[in-house]
Protein backbone atom coordinates (compact mmCIF):
# COMPACT_ATOMS: atom_id res chain seq x y z
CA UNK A 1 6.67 156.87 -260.51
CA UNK A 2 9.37 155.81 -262.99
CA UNK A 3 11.86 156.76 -260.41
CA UNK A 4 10.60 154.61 -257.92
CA UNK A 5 9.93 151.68 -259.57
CA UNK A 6 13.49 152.12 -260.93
CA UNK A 7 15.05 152.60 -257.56
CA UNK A 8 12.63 149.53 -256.01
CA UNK A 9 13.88 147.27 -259.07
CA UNK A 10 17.48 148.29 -258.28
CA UNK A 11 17.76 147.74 -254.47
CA UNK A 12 15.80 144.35 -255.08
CA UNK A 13 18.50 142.94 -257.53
CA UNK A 14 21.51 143.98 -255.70
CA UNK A 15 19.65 142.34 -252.51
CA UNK A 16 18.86 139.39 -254.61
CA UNK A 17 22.36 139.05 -255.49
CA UNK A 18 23.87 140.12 -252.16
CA UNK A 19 21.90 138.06 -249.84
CA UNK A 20 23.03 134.11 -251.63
CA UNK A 21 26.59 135.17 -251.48
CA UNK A 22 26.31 136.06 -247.51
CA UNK A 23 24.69 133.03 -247.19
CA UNK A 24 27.32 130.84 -249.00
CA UNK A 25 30.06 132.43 -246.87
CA UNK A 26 28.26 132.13 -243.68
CA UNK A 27 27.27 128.35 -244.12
CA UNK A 28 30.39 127.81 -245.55
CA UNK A 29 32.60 129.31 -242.44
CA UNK A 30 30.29 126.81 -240.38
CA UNK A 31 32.44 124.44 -237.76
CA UNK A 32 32.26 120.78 -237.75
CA UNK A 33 32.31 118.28 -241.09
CA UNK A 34 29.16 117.79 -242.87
CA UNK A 35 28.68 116.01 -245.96
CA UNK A 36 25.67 117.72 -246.94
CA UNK A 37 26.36 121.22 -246.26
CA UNK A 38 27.38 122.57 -249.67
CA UNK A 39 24.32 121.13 -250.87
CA UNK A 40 21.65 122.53 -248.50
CA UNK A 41 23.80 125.81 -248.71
CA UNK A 42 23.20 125.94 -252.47
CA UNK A 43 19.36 125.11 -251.93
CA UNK A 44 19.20 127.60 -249.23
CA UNK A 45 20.90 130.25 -251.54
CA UNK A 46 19.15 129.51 -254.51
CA UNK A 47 15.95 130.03 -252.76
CA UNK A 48 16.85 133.48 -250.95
CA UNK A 49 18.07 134.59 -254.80
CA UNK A 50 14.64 133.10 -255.71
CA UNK A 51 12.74 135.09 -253.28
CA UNK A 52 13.69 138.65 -253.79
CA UNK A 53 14.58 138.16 -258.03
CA UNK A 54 10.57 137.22 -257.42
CA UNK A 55 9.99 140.79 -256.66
CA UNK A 56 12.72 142.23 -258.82
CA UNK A 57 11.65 141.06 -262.30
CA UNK A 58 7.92 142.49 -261.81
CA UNK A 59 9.47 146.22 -260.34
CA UNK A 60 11.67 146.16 -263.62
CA UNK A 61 8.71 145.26 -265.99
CA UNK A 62 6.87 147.97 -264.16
CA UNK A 63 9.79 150.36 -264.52
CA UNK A 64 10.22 149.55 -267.86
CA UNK A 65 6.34 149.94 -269.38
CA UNK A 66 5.93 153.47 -267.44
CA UNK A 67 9.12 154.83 -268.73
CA UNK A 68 8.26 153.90 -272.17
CA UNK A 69 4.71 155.21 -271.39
CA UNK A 70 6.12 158.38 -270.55
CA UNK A 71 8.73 158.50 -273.52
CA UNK A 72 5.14 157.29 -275.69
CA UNK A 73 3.24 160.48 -274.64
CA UNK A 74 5.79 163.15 -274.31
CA UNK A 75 6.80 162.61 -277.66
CA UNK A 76 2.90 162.41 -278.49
CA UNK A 77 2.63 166.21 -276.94
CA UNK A 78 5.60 167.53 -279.12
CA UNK A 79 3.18 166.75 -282.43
């Protein structure tokens, strides 16, 4: 279970990270002049980052109490 939540946590940070960078580029490689466009880009970046750091940070609490809960009772066996 440790494993998966680990992996889970893992693939949704690096998408998390990923995703506002290909956005950025994308927007930014736009034709035409508009004022606004760096700032919508950021707002639409910050909220893809947003989105999947949303379902990060619970998978790497999760992660992170069942690994200890595993470290807690195999060393509780060894005694």
């Amino acid at each position: 279970m440790a494993l998966l939540l680990g992996i889970a946590a893992g693939v949704f940070w690096l998408v998390a990270l990923t995703v506002p960078i290909c956005v950025l580029l994308i927007i930014g490689n736009l034709p035409g002049d508009d004022p606004a466009r760096t700032e919508r880009s950021f707002v639409i970046a910050f909220g893809a980052f947003l989105n999947f750091a949303l379902l990060a940070a619970p998978a790497t609490i999760g992660f992170l109490v069942v690994r200890r809960a595993g470290a807690r009772s195999g060393s509780a066996g060894a005694r």
